[in-house]
N, C-alpha and C. Protein backbone atom coordinates (compact mmCIF):
# COMPACT_ATOMS: atom_id res chain seq x y z
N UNK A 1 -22.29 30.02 19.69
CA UNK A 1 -23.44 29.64 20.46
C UNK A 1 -24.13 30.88 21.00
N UNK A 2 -23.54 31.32 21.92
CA UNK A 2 -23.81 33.19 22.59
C UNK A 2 -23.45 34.00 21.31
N UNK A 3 -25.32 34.40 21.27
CA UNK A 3 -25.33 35.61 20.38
C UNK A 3 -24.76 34.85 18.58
N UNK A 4 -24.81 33.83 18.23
CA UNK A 4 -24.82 33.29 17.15
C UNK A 4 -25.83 32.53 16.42
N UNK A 5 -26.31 33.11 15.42
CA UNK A 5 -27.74 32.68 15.02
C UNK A 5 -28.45 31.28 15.38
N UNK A 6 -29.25 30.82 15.28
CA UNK A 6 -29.74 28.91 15.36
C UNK A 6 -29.42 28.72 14.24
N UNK A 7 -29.63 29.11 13.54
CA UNK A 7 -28.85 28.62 11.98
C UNK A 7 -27.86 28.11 11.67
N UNK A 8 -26.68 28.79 12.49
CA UNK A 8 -25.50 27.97 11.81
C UNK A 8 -24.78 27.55 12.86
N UNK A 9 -24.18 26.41 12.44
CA UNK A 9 -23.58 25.25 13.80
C UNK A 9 -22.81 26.07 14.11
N UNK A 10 -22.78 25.56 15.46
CA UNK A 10 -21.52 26.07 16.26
C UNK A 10 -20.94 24.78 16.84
N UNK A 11 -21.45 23.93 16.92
CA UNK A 11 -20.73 22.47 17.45
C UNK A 11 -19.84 21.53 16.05
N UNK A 12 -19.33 20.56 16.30
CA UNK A 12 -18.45 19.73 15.61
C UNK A 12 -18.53 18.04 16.26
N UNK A 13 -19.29 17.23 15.11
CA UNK A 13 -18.91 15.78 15.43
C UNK A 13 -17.76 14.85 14.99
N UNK A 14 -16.49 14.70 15.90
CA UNK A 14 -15.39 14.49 15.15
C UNK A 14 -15.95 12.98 14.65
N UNK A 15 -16.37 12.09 14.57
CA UNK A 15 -17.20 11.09 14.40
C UNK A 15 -17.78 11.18 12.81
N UNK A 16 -18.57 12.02 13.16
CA UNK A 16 -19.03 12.27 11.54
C UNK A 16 -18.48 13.59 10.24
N UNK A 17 -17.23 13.99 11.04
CA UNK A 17 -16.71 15.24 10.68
C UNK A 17 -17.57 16.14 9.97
N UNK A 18 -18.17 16.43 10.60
CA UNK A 18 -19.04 17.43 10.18
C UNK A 18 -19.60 18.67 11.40
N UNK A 19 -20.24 19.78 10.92
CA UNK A 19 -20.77 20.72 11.71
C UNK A 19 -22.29 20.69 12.27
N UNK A 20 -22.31 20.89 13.59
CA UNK A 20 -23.64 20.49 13.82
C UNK A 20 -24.07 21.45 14.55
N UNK A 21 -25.44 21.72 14.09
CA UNK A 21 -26.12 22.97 15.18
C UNK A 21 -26.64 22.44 16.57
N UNK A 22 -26.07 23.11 17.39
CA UNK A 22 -26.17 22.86 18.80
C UNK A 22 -27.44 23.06 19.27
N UNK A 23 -28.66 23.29 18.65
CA UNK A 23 -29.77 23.33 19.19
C UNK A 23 -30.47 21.75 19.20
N UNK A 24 -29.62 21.23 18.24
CA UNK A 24 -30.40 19.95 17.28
C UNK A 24 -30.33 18.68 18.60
N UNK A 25 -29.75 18.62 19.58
CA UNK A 25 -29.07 18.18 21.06
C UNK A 25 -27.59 17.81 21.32
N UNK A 26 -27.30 16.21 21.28
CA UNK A 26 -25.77 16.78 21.89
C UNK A 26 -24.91 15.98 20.96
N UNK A 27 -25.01 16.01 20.03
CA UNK A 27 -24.58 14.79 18.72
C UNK A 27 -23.04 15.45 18.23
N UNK A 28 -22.76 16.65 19.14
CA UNK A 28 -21.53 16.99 18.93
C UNK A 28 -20.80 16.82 20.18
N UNK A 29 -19.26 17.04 19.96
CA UNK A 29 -18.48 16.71 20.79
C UNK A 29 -17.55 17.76 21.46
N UNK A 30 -17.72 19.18 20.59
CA UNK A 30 -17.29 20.56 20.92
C UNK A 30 -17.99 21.31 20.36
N UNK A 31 -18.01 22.63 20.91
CA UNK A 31 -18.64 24.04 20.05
C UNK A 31 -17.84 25.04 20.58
N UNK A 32 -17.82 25.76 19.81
CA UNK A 32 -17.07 27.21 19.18
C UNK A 32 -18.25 28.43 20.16
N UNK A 33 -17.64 28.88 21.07
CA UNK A 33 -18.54 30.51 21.62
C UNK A 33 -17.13 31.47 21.52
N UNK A 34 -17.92 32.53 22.26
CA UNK A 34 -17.03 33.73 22.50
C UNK A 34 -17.74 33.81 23.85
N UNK A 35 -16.99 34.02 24.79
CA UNK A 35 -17.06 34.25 26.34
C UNK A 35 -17.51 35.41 26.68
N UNK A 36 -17.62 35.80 28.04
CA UNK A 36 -18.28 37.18 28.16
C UNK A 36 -17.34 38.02 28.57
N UNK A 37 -16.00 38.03 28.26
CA UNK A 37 -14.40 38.93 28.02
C UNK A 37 -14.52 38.95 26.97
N UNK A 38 -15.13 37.76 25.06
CA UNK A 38 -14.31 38.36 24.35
C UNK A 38 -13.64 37.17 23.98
N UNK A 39 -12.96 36.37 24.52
CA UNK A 39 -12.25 35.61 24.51
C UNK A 39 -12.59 34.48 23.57
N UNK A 40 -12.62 34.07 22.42
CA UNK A 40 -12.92 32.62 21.70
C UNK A 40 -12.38 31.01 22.90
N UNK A 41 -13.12 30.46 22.85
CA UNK A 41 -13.43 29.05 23.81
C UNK A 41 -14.49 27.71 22.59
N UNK A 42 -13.56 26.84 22.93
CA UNK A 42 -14.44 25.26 22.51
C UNK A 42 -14.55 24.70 24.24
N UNK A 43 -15.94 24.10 23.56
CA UNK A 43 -15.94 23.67 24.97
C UNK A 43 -16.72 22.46 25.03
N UNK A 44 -16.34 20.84 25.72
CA UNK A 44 -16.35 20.25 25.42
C UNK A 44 -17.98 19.95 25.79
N UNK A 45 -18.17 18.66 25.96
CA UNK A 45 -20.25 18.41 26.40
C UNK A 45 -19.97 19.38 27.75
N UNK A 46 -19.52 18.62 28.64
CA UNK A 46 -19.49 19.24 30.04
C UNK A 46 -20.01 20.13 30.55
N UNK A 47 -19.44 21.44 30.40
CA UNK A 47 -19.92 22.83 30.97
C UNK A 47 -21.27 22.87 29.89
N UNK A 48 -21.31 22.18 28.91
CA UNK A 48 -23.06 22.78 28.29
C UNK A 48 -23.96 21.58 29.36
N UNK A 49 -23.34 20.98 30.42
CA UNK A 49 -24.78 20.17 31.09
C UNK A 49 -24.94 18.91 30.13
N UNK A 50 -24.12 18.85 29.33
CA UNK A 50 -24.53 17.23 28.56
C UNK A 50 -23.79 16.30 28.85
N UNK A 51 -23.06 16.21 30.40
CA UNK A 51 -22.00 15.12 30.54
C UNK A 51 -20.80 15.13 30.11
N UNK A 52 -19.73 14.63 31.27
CA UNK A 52 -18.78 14.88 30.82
C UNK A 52 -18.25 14.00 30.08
N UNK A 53 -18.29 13.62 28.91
CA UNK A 53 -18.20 12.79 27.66
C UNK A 53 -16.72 13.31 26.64
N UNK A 54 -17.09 14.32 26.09
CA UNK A 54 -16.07 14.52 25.49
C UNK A 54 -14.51 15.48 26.03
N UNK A 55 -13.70 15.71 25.78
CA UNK A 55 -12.69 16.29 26.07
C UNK A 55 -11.30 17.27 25.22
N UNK A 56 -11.04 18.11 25.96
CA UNK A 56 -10.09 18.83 25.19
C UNK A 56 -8.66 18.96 25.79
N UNK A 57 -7.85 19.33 24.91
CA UNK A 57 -6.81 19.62 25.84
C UNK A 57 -5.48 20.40 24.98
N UNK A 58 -4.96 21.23 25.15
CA UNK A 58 -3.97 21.74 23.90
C UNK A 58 -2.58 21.27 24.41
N UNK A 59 -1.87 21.85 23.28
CA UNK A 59 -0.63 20.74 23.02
C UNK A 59 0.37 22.04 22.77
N UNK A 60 1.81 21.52 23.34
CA UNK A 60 2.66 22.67 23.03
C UNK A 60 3.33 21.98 21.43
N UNK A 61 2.70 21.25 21.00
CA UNK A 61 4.08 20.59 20.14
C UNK A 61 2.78 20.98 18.64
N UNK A 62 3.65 21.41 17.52
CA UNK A 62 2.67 21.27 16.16
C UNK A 62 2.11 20.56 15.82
N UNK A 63 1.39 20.59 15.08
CA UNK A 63 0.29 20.06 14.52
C UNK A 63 0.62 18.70 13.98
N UNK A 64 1.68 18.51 13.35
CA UNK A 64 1.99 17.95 12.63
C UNK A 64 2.70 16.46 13.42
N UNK A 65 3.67 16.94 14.36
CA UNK A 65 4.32 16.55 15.38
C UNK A 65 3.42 15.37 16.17
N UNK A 66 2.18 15.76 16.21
CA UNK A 66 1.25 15.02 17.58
C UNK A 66 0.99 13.91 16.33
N UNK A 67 1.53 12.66 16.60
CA UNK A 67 1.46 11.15 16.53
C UNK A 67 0.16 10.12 16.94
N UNK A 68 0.61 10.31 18.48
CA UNK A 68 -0.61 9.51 19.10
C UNK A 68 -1.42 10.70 20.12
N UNK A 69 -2.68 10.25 20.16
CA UNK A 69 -3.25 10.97 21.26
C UNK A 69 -2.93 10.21 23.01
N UNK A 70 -3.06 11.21 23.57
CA UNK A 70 -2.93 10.57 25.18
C UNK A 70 -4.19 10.55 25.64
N UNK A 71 -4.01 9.33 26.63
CA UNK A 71 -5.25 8.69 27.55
C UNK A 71 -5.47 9.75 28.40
N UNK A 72 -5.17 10.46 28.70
CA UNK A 72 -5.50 11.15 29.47
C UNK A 72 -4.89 12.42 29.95
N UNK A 73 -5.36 13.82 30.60
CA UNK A 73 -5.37 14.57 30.65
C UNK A 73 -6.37 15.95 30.20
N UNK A 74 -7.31 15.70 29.69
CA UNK A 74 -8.51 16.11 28.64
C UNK A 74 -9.10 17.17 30.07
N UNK A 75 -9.50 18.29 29.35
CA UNK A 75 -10.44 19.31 30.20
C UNK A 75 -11.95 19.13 29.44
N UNK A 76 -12.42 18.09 30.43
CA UNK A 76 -14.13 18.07 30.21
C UNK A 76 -15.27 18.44 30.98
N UNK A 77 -14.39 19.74 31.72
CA UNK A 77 -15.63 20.18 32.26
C UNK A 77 -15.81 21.56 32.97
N UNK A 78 -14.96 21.78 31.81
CA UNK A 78 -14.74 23.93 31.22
C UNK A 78 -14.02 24.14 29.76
N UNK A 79 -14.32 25.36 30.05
CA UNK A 79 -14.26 26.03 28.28
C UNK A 79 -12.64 25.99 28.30
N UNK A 80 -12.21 26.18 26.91
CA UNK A 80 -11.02 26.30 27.17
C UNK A 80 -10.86 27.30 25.79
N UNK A 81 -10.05 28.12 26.46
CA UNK A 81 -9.44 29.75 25.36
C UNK A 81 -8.97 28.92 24.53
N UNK A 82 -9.05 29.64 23.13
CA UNK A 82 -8.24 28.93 22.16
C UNK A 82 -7.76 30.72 21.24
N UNK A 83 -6.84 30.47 20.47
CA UNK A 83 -6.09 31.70 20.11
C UNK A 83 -5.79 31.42 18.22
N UNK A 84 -5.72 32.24 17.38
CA UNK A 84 -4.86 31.39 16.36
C UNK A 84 -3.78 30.74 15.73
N UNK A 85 -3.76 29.85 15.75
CA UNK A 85 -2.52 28.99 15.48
C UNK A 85 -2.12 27.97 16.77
N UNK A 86 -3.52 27.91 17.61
CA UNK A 86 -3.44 26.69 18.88
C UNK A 86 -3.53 25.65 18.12
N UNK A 87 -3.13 24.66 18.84
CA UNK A 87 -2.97 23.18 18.54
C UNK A 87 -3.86 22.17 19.74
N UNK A 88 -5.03 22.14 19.44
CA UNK A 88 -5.28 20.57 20.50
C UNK A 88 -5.97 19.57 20.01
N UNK A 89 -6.00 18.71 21.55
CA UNK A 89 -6.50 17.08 21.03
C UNK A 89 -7.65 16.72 21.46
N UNK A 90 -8.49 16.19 21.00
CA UNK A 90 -9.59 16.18 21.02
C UNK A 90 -10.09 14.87 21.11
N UNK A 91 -10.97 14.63 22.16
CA UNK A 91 -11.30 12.85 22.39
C UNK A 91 -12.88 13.06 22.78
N UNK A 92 -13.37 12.25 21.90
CA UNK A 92 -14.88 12.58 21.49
C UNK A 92 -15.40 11.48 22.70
N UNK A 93 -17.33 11.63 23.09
CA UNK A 93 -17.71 10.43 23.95
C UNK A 93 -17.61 9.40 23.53
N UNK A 94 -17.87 8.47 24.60
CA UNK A 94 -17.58 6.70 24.10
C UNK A 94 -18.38 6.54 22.90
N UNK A 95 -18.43 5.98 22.13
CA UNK A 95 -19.18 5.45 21.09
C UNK A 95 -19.32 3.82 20.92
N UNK A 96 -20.44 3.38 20.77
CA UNK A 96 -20.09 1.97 20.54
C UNK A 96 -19.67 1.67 18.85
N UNK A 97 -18.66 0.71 19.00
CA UNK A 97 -17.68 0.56 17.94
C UNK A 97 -18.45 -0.09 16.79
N UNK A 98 -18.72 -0.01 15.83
CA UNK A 98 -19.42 -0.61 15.08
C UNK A 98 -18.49 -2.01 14.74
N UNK A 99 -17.31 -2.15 14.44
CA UNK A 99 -16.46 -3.61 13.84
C UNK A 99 -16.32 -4.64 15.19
N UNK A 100 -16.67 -3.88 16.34
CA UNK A 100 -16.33 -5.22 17.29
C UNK A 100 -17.61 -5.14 18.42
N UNK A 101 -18.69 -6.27 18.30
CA UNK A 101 -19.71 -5.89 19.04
C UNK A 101 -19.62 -5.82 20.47
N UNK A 102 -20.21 -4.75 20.90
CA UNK A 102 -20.00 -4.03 22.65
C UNK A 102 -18.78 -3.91 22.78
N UNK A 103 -18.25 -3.62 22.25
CA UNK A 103 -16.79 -2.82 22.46
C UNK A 103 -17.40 -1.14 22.55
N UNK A 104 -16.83 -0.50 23.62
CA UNK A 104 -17.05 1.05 23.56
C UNK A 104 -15.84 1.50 23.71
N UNK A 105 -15.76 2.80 22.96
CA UNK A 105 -14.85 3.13 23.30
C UNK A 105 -14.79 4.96 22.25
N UNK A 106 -13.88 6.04 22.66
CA UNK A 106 -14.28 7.07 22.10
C UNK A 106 -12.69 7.53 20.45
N UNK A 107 -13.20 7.96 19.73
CA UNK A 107 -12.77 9.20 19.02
C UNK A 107 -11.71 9.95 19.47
N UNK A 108 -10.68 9.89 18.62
CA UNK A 108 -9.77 11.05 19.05
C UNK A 108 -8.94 11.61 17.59
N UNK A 109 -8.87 12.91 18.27
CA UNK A 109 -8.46 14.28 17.00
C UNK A 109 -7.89 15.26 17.44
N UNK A 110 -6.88 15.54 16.48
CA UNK A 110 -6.19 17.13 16.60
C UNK A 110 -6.38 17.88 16.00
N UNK A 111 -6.34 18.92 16.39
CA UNK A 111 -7.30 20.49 15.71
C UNK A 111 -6.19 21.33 15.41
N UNK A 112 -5.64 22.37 14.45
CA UNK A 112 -5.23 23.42 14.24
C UNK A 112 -6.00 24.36 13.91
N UNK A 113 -6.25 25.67 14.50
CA UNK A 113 -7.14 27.03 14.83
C UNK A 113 -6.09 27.91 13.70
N UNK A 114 -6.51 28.12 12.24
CA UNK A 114 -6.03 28.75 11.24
C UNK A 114 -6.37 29.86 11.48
N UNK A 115 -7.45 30.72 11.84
CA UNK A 115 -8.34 31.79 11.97
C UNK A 115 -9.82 31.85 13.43
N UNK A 116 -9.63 33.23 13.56
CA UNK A 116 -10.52 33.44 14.48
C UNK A 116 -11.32 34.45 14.47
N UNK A 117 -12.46 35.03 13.82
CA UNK A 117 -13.25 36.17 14.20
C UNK A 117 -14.07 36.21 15.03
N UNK A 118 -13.99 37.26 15.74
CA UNK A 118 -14.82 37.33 16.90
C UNK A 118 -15.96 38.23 17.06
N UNK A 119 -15.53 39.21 15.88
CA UNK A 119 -16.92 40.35 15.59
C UNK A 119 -18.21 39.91 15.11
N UNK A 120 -19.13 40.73 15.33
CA UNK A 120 -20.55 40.59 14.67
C UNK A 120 -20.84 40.43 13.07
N UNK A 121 -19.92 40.94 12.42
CA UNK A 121 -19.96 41.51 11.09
C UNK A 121 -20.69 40.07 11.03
N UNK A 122 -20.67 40.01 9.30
CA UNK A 122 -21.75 39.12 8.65
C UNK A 122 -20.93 37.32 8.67
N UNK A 123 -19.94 37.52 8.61
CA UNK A 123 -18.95 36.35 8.29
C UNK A 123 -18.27 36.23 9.60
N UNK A 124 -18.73 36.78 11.03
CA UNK A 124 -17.94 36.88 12.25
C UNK A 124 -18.63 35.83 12.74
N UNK A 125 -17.98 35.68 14.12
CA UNK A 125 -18.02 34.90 15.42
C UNK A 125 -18.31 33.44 14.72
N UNK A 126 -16.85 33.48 14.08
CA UNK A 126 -16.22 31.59 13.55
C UNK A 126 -15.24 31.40 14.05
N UNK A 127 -14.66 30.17 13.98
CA UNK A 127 -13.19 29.52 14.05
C UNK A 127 -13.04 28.74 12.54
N UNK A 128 -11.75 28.90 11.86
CA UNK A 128 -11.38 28.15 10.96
C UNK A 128 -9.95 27.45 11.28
N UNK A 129 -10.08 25.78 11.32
CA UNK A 129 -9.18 24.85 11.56
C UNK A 129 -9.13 24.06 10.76
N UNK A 130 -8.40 23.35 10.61
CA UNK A 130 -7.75 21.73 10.34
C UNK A 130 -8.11 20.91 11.58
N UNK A 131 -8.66 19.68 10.77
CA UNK A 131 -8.65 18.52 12.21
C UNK A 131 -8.65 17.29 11.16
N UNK A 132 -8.03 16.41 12.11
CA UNK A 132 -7.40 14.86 11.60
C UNK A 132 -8.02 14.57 12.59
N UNK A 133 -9.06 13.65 12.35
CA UNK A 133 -9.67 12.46 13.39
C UNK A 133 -9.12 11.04 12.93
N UNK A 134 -8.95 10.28 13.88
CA UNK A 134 -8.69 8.99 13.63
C UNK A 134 -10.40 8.27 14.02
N UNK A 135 -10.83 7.53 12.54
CA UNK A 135 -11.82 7.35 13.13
C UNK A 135 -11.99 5.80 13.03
N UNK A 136 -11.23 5.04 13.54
CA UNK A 136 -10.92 4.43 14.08
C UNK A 136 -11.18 3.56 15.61
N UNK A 137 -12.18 3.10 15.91
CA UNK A 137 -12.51 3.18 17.09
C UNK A 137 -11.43 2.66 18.37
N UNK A 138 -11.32 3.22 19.29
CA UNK A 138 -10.42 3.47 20.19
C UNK A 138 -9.05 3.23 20.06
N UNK A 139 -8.34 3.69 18.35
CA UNK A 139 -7.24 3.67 18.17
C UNK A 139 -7.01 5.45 18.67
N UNK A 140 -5.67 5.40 18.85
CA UNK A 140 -5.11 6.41 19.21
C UNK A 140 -4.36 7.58 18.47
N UNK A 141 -3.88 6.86 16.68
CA UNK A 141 -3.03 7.22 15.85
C UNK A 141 -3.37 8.40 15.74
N UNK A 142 -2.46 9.69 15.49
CA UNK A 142 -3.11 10.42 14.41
C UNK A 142 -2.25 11.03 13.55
N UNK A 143 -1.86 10.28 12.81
CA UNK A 143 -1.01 10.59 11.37
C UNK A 143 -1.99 10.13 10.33
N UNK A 144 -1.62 10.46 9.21
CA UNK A 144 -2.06 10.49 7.75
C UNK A 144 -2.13 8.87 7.50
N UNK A 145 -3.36 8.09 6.95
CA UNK A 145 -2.95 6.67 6.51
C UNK A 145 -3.92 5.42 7.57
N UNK A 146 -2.93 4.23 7.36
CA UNK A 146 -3.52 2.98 8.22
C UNK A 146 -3.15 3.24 10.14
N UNK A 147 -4.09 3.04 10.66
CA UNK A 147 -3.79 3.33 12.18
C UNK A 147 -2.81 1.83 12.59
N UNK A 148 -1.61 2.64 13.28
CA UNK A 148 -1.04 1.53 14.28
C UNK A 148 -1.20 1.56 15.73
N UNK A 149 -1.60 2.89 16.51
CA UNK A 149 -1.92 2.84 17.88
C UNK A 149 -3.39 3.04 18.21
């Protein structure tokens, strides 16, 4: 976002798994900066002023390990350091559910941070991860397959 072209996204809609440029408004649910230490940070709507909607939160357990997401505990309303080879969970804003009418309810995903550049060079100031969204509306699962939570 800081000091990263308009050109290329810096946000993420776990919803539509895809990358979205953060100028376009708030159709994402995190974005990727570098802080003013240096430091790589996702950070959820919140601290960008778009409501505190979506949420983050990291996990001591692998990637692989995290099953269900939890109701709660999510940091939505500051950046949060991320390093390579962090693990977190990710719970996108409410969305209304498309299979059950007025049902709301949000998105949830776990991220693995494979890579991090933080320099200017030409291919710098990215994050490269893995993320499993369950997209699923307000199921909780996140393993490979049919959702049971």
């Amino acid at each position: 976002m800081t000091r990263t072209p308009v050109s290329l996204p810096s946000g993420y809609s776990i919803k539509d798994l895809q990358r979205i440029r953060t100028e376009s408004g708030s159709s994402f649910d995190f974005a990727f900066d570098i802080d003013s230490t240096g430091q790589p940070v996702l950070l959820p709507t919140g601290p960008l002023k778009l409501g505190q909607q979506s949420g983050i939160q990291t996990s001591a357990q692998n990637f692989d390990s995290i099953k269900v997401a939890p109701t709660s505990g999510y940091n939505v309303d500051s950046a949060q350091v991320v390093h390579e080879d962090s693990v977190l969970i990710l719970m996108t804003r409410a969305s209304l559910c498309q299979s059950i009418v007025g049902f709301v309810a949000p998105y949830y995903a776990k991220l693995h941070v494979l890579a991090i550049d933080t320099t200017s060079a030409p291919n710098g100031r990215r994050i490269d991860f893995v993320i499993l969204s369950d997209l699923n509306c307000g199921f909780r699962g996140l393993e490979q397959g049919l959702p049971h939570q």
